[in-house]
Protein backbone atom coordinates (compact mmCIF):
# COMPACT_ATOMS: atom_id res chain seq x y z
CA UNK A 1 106.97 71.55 148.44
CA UNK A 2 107.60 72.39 144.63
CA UNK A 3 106.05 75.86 143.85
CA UNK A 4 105.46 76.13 139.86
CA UNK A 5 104.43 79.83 138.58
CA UNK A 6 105.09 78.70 135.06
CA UNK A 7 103.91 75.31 134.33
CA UNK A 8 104.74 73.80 130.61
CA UNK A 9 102.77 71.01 130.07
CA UNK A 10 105.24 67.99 128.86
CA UNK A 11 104.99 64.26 127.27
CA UNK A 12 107.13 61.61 128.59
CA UNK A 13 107.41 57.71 128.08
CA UNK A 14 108.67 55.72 131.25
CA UNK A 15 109.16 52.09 131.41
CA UNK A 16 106.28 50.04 133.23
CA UNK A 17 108.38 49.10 136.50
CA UNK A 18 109.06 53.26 136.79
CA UNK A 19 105.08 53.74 135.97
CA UNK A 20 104.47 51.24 138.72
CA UNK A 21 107.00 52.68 141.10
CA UNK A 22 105.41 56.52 140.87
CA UNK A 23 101.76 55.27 140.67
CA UNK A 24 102.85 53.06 144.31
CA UNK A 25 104.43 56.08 145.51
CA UNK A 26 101.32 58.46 144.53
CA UNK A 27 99.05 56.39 146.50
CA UNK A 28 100.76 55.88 149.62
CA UNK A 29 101.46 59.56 149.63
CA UNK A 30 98.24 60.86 148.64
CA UNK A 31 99.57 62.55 145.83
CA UNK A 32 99.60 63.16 142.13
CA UNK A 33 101.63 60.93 140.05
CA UNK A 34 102.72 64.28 138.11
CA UNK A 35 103.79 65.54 141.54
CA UNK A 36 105.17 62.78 142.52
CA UNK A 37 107.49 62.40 139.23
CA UNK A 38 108.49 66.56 139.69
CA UNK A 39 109.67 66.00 142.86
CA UNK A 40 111.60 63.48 142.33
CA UNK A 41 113.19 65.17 139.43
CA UNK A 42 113.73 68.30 141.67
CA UNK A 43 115.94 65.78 143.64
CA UNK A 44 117.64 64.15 140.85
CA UNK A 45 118.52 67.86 139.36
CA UNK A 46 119.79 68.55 142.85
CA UNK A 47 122.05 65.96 143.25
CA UNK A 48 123.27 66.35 139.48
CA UNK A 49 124.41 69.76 140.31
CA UNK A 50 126.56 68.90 143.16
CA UNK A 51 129.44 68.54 140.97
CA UNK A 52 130.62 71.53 140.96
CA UNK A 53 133.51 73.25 138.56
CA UNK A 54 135.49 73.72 141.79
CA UNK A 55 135.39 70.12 142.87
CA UNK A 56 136.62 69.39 139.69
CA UNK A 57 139.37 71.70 139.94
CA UNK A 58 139.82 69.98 143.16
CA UNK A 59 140.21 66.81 142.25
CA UNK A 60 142.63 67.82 139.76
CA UNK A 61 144.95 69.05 142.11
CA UNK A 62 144.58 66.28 144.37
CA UNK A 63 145.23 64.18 141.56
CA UNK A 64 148.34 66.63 140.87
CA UNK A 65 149.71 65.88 144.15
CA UNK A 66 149.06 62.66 144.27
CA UNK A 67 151.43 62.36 140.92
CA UNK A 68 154.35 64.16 142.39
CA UNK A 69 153.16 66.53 138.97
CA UNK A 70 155.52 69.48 139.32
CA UNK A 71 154.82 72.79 136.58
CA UNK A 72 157.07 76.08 136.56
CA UNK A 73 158.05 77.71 139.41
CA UNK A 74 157.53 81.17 137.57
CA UNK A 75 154.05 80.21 136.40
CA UNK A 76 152.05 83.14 137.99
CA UNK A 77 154.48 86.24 136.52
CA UNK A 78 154.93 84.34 133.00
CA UNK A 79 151.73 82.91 132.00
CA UNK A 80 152.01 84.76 128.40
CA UNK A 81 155.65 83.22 127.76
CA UNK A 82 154.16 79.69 128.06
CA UNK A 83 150.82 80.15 126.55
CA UNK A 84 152.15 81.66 123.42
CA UNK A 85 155.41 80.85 122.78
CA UNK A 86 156.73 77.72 120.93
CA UNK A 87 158.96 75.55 122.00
């Protein structure tokens, strides 16, 4: 269950078949349609997040090896030298 201790009140428009989907939902549940709509944009917000910065990173390198990509050798001990000089 969603606990609120700070509740801003809020205005949205949703599309009749949405309306109709929350107000069904409300019912059967016994619930609020405002409770009903939270929740399931606690969920949505939960899944959103799932894609993390590291699981980007990840993909990346899988991509990387999938490539055959291949960068310096002496990356780690000359980072400077091949951010900042020119070529």
């Amino acid at each position: 269950m969603l606990y609120i201790r700070h509740i801003i009140r809020t205005q949205i428009y949703l599309p009749k078949m949405l309306y109709s989907q929350v107000s069904l939902i409300a019912k059967r549940e016994k619930k609020a349609k405002a409770q009903v709509i939270r929740e399931s944009l606690q969920r949505g917000l939960k899944q959103a997040k799932t894609g993390t910065i590291g699981e980007a990173l990840q993909e990346l390198v899988d991509l990387g090896k999938k490539l055959n990509l291949r960068g310096p050798t002496d990356l780690s001990t000359n980072h400077d030298k091949y951010l900042y000089e020119e070529e």
